[in-house]
PDB file of N, CA and C in Angstrom:
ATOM      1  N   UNK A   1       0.813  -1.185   0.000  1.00  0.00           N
ATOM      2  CA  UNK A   1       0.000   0.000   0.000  1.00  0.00           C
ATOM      3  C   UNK A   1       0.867   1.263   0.000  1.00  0.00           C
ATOM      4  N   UNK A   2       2.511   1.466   0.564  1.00  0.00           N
ATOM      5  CA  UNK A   2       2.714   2.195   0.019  1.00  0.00           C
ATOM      6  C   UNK A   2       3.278   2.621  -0.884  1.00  0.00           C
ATOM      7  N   UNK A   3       3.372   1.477  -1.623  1.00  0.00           N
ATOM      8  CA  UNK A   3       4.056   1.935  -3.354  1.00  0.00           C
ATOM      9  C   UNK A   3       3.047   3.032  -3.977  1.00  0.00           C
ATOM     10  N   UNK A   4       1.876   2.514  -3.722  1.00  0.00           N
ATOM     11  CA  UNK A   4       0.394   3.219  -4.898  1.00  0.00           C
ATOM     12  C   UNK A   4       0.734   4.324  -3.963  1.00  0.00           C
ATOM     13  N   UNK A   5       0.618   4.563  -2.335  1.00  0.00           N
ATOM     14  CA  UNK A   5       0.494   6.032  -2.157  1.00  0.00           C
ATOM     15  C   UNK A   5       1.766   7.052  -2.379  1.00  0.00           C
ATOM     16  N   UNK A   6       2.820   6.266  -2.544  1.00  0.00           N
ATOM     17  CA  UNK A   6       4.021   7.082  -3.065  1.00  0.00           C
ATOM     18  C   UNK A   6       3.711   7.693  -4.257  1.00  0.00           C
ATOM     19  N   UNK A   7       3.013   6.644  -5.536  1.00  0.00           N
ATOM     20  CA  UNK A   7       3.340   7.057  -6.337  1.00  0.00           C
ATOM     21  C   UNK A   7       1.766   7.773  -6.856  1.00  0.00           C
ATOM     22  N   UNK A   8       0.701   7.443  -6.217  1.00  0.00           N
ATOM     23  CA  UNK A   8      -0.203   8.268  -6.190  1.00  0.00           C
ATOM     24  C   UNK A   8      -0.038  10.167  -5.708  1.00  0.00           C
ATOM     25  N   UNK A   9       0.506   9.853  -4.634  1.00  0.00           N
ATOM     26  CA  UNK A   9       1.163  11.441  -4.130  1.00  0.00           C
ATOM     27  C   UNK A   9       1.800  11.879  -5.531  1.00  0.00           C
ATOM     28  N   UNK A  10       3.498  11.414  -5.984  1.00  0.00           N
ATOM     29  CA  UNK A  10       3.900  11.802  -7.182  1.00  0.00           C
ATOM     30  C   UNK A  10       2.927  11.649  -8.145  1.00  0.00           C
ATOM     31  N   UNK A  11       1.856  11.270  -8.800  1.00  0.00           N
ATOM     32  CA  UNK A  11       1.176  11.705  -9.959  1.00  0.00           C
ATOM     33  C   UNK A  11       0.533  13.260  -9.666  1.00  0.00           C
ATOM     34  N   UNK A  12      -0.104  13.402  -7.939  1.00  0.00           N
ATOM     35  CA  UNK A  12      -0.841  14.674  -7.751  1.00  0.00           C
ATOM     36  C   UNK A  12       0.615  15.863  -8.064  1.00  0.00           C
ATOM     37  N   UNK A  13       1.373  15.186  -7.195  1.00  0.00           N
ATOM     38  CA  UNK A  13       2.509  16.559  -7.648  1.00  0.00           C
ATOM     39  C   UNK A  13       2.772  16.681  -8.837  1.00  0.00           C
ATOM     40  N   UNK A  14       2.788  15.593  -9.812  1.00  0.00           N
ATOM     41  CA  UNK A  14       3.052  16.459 -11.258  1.00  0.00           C
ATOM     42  C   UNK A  14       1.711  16.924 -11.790  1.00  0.00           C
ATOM     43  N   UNK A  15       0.767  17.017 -11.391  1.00  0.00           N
ATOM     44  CA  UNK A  15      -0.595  16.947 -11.878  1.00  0.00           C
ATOM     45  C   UNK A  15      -0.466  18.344 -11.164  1.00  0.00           C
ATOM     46  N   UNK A  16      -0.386  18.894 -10.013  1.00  0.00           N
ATOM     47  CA  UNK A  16      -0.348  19.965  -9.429  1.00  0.00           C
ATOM     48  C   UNK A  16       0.656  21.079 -10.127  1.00  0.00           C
ATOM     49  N   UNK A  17       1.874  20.269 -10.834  1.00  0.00           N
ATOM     50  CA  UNK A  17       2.973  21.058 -11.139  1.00  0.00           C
ATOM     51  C   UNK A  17       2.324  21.725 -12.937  1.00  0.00           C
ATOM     52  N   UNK A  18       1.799  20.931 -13.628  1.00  0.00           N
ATOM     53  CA  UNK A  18       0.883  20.813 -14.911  1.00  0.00           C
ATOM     54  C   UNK A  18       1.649  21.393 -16.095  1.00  0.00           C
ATOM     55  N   UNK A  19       2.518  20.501 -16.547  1.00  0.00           N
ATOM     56  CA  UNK A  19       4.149  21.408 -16.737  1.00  0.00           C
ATOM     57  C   UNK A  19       3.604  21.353 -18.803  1.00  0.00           C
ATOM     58  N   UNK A  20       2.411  19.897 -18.609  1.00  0.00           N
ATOM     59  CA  UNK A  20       2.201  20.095 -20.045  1.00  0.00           C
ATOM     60  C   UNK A  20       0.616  19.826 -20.093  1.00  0.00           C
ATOM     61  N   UNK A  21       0.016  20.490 -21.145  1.00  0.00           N
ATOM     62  CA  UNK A  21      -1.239  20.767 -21.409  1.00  0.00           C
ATOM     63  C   UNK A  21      -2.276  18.854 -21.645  1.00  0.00           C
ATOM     64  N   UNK A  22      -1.255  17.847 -21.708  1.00  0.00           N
ATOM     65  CA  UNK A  22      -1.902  16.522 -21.026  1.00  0.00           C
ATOM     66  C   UNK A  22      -2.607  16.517 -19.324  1.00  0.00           C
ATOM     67  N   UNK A  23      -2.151  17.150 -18.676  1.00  0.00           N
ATOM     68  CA  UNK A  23      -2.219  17.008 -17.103  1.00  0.00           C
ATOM     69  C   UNK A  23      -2.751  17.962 -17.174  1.00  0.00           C
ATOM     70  N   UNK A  24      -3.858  18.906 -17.717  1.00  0.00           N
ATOM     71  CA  UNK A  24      -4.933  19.103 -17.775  1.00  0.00           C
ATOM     72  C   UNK A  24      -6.029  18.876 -18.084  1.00  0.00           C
ATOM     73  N   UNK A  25      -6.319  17.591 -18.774  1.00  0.00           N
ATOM     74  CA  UNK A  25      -7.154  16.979 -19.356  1.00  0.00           C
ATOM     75  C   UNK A  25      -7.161  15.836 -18.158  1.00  0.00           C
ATOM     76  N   UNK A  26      -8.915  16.073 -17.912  1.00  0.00           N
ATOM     77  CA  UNK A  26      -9.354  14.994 -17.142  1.00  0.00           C
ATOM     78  C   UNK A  26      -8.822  13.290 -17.881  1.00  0.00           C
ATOM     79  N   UNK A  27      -9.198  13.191 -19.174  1.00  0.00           N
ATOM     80  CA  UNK A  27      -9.086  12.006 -19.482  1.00  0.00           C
ATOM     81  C   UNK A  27      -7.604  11.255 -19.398  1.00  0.00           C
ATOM     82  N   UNK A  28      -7.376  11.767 -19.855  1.00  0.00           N
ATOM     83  CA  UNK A  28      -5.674  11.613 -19.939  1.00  0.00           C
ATOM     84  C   UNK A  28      -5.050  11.774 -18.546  1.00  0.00           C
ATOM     85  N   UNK A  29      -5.127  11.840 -17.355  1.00  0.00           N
ATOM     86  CA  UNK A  29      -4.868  12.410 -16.198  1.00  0.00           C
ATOM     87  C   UNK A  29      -5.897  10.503 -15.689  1.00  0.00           C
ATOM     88  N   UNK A  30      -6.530  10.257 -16.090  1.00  0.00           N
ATOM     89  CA  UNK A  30      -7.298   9.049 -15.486  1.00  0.00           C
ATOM     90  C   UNK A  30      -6.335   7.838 -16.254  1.00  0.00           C
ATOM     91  N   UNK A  31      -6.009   8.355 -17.375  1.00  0.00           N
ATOM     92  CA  UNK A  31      -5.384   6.905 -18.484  1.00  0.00           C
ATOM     93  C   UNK A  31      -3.785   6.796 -17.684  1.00  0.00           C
ATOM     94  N   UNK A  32      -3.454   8.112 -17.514  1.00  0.00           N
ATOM     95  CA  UNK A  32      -2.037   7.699 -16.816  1.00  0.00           C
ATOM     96  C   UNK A  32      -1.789   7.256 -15.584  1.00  0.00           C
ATOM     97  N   UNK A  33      -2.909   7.691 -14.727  1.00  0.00           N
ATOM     98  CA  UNK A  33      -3.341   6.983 -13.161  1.00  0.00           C
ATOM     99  C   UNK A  33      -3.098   5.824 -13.249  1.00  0.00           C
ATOM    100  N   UNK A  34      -4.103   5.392 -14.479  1.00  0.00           N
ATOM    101  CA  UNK A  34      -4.925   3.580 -14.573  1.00  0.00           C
ATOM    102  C   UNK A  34      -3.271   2.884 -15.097  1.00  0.00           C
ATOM    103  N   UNK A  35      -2.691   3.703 -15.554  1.00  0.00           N
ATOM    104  CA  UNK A  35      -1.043   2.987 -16.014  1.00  0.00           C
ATOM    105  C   UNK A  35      -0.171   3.244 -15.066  1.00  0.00           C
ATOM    106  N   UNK A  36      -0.034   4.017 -14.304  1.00  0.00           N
ATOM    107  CA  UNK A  36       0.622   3.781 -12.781  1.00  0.00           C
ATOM    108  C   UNK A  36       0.414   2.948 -11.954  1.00  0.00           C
ATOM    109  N   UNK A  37      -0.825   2.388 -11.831  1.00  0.00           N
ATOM    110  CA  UNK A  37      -1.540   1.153 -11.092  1.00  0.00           C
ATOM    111  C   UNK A  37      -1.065   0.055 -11.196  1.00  0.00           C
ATOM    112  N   UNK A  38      -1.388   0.406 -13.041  1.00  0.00           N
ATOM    113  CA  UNK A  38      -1.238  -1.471 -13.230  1.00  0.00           C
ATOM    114  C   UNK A  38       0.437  -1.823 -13.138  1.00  0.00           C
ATOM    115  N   UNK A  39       1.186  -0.616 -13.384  1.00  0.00           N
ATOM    116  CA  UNK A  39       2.815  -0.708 -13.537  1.00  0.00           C
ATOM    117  C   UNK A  39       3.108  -1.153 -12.133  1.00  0.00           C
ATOM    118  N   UNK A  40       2.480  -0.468 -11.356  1.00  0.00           N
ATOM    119  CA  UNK A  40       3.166  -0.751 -10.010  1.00  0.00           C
ATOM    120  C   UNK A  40       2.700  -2.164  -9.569  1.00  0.00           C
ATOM    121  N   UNK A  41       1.582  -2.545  -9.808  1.00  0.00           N
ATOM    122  CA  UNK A  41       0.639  -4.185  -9.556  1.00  0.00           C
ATOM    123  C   UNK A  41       2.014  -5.190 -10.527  1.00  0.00           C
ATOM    124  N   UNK A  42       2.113  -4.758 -11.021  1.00  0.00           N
ATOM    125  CA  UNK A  42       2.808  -5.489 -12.068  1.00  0.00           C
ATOM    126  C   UNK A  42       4.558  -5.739 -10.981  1.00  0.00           C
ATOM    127  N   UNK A  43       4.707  -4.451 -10.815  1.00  0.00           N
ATOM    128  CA  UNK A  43       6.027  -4.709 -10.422  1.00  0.00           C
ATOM    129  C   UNK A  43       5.807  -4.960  -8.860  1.00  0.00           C
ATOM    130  N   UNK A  44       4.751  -5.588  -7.926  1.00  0.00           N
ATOM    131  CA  UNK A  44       4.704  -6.065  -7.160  1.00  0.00           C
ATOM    132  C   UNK A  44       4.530  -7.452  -7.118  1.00  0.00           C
ATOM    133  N   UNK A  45       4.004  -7.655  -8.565  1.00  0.00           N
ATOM    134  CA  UNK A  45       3.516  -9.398  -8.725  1.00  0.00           C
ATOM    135  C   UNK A  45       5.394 -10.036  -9.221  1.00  0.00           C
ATOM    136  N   UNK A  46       5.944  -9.376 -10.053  1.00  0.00           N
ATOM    137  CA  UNK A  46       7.471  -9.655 -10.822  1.00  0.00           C
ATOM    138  C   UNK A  46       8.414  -9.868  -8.978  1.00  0.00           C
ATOM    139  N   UNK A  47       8.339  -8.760  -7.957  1.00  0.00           N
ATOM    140  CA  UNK A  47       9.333  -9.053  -7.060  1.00  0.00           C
ATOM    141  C   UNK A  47       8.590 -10.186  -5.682  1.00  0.00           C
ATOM    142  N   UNK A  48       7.381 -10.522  -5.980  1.00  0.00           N
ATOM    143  CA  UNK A  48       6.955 -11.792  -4.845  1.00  0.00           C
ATOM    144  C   UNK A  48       7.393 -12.298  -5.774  1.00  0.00           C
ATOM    145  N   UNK A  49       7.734 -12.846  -7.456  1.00  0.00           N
ATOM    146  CA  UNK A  49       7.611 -13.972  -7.642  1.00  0.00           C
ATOM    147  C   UNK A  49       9.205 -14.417  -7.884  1.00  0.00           C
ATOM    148  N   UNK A  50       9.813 -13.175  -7.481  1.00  0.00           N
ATOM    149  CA  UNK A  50      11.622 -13.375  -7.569  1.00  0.00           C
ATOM    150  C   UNK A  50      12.123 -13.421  -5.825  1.00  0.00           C
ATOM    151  N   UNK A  51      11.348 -12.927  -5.170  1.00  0.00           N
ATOM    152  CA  UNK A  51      11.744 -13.086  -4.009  1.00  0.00           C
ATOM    153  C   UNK A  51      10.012 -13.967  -2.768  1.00  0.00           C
ATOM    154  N   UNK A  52      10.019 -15.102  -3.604  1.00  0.00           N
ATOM    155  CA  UNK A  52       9.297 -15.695  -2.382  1.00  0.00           C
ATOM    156  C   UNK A  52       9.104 -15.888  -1.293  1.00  0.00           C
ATOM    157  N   UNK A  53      10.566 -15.868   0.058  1.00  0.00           N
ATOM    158  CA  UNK A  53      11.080 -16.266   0.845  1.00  0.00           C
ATOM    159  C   UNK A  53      10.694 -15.090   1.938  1.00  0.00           C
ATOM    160  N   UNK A  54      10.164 -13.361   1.258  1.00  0.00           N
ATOM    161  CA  UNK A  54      10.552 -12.480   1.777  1.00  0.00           C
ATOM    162  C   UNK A  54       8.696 -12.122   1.942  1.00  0.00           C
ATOM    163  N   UNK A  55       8.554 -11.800   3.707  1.00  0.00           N
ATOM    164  CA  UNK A  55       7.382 -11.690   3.623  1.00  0.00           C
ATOM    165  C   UNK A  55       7.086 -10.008   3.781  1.00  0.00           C
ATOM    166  N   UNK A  56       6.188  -9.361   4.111  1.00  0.00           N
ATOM    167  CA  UNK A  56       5.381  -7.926   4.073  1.00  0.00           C
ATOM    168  C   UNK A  56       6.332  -7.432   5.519  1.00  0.00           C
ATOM    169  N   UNK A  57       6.671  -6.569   5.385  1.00  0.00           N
ATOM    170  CA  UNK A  57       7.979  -5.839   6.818  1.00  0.00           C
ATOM    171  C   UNK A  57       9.243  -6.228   6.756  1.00  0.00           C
ATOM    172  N   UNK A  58       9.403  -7.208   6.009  1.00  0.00           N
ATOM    173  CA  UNK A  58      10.604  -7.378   6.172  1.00  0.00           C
ATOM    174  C   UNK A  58      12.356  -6.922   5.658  1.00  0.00           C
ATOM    175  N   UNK A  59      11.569  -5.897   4.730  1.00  0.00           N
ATOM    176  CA  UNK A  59      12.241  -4.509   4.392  1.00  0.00           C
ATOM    177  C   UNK A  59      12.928  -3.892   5.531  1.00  0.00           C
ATOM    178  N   UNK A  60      12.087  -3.532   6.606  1.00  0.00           N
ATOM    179  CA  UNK A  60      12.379  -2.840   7.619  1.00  0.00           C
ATOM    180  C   UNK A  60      13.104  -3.557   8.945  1.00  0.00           C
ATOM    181  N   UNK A  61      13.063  -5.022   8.617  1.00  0.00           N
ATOM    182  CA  UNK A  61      13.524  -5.909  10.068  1.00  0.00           C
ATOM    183  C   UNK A  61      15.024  -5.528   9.944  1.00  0.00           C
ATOM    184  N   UNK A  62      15.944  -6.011  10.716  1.00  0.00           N
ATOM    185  CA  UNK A  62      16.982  -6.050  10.770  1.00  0.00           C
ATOM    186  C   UNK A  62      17.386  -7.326  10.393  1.00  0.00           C
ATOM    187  N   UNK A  63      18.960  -7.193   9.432  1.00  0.00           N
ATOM    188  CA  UNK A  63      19.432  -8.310   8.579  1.00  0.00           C
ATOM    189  C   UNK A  63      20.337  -9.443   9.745  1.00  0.00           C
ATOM    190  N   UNK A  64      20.117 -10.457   9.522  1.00  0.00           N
ATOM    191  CA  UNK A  64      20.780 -11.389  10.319  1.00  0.00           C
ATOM    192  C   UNK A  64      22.454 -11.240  10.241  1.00  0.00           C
ATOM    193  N   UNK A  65      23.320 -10.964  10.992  1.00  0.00           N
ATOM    194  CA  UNK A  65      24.628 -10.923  10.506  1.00  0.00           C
ATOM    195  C   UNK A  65      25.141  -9.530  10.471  1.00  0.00           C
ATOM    196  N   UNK A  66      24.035  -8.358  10.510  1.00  0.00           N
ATOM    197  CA  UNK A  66      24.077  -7.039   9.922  1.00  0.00           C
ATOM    198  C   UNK A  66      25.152  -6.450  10.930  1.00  0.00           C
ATOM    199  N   UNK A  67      24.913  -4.682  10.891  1.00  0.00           N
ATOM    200  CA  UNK A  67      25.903  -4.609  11.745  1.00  0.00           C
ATOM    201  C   UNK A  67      25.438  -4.447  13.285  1.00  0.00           C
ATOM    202  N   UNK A  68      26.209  -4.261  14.344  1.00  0.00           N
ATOM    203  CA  UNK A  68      25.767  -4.609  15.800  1.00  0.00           C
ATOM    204  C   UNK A  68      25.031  -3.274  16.015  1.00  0.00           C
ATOM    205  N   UNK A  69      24.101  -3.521  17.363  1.00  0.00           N
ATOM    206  CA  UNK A  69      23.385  -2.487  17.394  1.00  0.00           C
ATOM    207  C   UNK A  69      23.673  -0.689  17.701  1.00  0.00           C
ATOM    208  N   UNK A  70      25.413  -1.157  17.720  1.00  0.00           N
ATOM    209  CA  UNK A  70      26.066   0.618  17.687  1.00  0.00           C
ATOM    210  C   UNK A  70      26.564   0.734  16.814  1.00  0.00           C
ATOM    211  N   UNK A  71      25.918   0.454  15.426  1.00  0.00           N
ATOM    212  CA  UNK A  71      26.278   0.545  14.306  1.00  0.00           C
ATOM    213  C   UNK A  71      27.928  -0.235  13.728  1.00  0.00           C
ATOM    214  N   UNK A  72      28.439  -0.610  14.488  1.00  0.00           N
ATOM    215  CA  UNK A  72      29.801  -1.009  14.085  1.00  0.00           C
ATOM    216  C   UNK A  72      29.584  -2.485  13.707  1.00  0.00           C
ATOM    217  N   UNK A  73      30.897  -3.179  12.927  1.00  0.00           N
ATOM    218  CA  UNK A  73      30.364  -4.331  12.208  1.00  0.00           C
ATOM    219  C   UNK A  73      31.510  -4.625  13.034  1.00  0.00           C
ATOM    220  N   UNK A  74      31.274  -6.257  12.660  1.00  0.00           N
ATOM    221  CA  UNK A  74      32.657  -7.111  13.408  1.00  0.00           C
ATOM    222  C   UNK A  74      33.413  -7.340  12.487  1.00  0.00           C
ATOM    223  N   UNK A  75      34.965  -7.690  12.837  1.00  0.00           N
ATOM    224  CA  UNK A  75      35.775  -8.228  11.733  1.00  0.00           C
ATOM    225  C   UNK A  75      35.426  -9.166  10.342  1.00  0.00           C
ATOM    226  N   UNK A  76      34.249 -10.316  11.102  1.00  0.00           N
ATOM    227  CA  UNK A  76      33.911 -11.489  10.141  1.00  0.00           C
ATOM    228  C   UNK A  76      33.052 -10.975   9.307  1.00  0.00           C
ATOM    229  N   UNK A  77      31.955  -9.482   9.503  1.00  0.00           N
ATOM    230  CA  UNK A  77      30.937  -9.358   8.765  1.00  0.00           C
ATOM    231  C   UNK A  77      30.084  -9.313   9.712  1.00  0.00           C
ATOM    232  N   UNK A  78      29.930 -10.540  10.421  1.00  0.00           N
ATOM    233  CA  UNK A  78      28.202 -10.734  11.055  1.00  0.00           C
ATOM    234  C   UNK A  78      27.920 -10.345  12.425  1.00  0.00           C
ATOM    235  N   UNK A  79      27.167 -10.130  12.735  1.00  0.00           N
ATOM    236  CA  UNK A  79      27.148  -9.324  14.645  1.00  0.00           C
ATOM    237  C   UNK A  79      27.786 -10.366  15.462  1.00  0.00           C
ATOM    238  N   UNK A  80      28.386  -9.826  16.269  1.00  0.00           N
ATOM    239  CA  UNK A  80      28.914 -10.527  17.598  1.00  0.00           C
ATOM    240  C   UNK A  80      28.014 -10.679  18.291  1.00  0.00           C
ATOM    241  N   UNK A  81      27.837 -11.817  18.591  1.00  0.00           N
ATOM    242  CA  UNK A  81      27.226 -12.185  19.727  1.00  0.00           C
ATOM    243  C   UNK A  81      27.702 -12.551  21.183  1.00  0.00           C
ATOM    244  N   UNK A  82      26.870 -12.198  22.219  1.00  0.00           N
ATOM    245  CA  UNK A  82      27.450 -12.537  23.667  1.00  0.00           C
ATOM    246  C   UNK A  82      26.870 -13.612  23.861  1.00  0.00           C
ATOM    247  N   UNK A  83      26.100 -14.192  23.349  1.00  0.00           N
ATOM    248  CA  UNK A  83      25.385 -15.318  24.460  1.00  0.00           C
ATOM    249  C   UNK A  83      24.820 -16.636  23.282  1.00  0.00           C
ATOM    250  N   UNK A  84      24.339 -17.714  23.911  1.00  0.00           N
ATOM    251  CA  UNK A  84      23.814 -18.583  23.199  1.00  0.00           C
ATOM    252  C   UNK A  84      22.522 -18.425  22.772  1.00  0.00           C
ATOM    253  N   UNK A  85      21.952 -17.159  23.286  1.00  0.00           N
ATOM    254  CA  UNK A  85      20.668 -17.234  22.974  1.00  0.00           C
ATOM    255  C   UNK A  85      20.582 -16.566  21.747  1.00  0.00           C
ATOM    256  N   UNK A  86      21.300 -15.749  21.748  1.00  0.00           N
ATOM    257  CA  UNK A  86      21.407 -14.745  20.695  1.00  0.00           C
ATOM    258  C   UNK A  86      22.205 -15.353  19.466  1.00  0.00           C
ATOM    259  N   UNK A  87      23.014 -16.463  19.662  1.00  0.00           N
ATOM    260  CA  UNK A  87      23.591 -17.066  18.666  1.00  0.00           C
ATOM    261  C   UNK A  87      21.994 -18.059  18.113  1.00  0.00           C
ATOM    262  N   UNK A  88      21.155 -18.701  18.834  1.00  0.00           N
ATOM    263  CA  UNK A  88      20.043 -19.627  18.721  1.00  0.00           C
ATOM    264  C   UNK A  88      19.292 -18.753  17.968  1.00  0.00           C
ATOM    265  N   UNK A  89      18.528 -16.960  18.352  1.00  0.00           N
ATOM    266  CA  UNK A  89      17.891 -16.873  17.320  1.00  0.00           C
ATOM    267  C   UNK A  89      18.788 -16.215  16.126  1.00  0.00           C
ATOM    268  N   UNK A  90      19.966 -15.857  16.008  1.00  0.00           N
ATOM    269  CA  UNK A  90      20.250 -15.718  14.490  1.00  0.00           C
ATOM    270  C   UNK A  90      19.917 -16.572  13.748  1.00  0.00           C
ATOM    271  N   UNK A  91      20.484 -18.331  14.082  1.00  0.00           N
ATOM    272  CA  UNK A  91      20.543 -19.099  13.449  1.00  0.00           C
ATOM    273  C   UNK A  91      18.776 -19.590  12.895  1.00  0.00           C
ATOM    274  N   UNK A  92      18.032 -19.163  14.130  1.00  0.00           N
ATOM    275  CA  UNK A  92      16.705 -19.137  13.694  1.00  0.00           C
ATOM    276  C   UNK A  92      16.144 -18.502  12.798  1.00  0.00           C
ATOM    277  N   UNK A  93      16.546 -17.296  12.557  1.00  0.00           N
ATOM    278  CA  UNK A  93      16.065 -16.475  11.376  1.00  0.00           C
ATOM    279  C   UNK A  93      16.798 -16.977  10.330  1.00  0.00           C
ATOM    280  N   UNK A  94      18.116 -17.293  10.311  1.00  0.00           N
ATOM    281  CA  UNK A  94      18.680 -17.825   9.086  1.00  0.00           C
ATOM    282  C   UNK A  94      17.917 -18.541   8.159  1.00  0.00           C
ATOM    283  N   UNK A  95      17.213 -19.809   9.188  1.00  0.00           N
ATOM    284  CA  UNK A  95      16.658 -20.811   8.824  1.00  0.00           C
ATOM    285  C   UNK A  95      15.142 -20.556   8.155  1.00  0.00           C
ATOM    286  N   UNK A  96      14.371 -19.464   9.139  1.00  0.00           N
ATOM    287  CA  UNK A  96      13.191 -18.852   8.358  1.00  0.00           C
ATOM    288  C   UNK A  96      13.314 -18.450   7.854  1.00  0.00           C
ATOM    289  N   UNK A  97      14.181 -17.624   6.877  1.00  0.00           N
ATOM    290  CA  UNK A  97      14.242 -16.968   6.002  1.00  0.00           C
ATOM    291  C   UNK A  97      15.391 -18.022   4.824  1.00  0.00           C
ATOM    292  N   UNK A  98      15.198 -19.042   4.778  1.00  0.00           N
ATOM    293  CA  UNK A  98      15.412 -20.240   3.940  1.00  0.00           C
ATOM    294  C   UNK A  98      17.224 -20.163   3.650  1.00  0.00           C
ATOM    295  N   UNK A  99      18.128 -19.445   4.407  1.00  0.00           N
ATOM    296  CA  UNK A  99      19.529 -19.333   4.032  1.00  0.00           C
ATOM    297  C   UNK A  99      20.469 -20.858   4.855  1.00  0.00           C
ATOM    298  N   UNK A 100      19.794 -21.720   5.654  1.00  0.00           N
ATOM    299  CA  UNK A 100      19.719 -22.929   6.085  1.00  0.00           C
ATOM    300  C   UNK A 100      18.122 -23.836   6.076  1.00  0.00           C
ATOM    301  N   UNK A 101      19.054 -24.514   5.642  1.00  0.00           N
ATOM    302  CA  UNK A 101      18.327 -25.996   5.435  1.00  0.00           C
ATOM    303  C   UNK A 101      17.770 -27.145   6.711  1.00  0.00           C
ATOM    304  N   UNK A 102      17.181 -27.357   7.320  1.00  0.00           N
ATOM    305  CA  UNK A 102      16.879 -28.002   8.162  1.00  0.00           C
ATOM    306  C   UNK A 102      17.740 -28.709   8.765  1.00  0.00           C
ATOM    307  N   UNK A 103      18.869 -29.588   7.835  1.00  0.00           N
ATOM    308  CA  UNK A 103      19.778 -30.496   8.403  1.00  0.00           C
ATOM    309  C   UNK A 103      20.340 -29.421   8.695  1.00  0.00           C
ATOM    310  N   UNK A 104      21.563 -28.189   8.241  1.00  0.00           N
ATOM    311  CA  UNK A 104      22.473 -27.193   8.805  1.00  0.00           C
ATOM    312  C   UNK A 104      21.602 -26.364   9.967  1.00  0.00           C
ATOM    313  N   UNK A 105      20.328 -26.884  10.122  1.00  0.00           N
ATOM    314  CA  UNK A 105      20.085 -25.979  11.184  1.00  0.00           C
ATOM    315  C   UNK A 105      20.042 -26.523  12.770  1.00  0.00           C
ATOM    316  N   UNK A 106      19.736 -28.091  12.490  1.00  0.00           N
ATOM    317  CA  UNK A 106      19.934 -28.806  13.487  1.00  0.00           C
ATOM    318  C   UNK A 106      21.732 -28.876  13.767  1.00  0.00           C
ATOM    319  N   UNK A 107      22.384 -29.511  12.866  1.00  0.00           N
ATOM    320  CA  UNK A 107      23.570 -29.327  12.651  1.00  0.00           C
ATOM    321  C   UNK A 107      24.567 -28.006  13.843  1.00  0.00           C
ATOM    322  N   UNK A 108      24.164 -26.811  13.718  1.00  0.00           N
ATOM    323  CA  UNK A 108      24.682 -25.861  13.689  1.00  0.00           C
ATOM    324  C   UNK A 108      24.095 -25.755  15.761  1.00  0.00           C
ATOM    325  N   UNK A 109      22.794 -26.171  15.607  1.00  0.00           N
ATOM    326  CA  UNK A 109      22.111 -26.025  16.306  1.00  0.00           C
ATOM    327  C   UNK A 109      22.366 -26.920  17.705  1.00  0.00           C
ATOM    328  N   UNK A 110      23.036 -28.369  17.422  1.00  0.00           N
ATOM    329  CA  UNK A 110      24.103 -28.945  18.069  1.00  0.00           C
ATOM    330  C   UNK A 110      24.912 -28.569  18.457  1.00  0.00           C
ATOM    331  N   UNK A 111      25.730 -28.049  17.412  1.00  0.00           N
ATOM    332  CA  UNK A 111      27.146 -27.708  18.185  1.00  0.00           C
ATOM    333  C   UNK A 111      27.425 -26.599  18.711  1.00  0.00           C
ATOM    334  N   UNK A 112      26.439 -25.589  18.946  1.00  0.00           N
ATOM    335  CA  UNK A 112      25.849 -24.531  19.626  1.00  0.00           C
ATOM    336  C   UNK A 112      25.372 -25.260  21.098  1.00  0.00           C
ATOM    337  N   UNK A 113      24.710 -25.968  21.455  1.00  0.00           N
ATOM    338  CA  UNK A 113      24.128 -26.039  22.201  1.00  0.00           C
ATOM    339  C   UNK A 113      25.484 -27.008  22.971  1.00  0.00           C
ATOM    340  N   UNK A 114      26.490 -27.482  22.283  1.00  0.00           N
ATOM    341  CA  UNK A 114      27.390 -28.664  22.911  1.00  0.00           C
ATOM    342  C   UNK A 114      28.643 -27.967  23.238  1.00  0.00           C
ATOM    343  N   UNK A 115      28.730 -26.755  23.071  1.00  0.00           N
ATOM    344  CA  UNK A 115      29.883 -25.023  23.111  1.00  0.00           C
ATOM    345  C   UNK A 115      31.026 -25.606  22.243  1.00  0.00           C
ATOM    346  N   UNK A 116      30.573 -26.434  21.035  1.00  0.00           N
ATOM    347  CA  UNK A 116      31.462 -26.488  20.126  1.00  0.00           C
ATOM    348  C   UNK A 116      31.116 -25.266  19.406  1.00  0.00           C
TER     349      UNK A 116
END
């Protein structure tokens, strides 16, 4: 919902701005709406069907591995962790978000839990 109101807002601002004598015409002002719609429907149906794995918010979550929460990254790339719990849900999101496989998650999930 907010792709259409982004780009609903940008049609009123160029529609407000009326830079050419099209965007004064009711009709034409409805035909380019109805083609902003379907462009954007379109390019919402093209990225669920390239990114399946990725559900509605998850734009905004924080990336597994990302950097730590004072902005600084660790040497390896992925957040440091202090504790096992915090190592348990990375590896959990890893796994919901399909970057492990069930066996590497038990796997991983062992030798976590065994302080290998």
């Amino acid at each position: 919902m907010i792709a259409y109101g982004a780009v609903g807002l940008l049609l009123l601002l160029v529609i407000a701005w009326g830079r050419t004598p099209a965007f004064r015409q009711l009709a034409r002002i409805a035909l380019f709406a109805a083609l902003l719609a379907l462009g954007v429907t379109a390019l919402r149906h093209q990225t669920a069907a390239e990114f399946p794995a990725v559900r509605a918010g998850d734009a905004l979550a924080p990336l597994p591995g990302g950097p730590d929460a004072d902005g600084a990254e660790s040497s390896t790339g992925t957040a440091a962790s202090g504790s096992a719990v915090e190592d348990l849900e990375r590896l959990a999101l890893l796994h919901r978000g399909g970057q492990l496989t069930d066996a590497e998650f038990s796997a991983a999930k062992t030798r976590l839990m065994n302080g290998g």
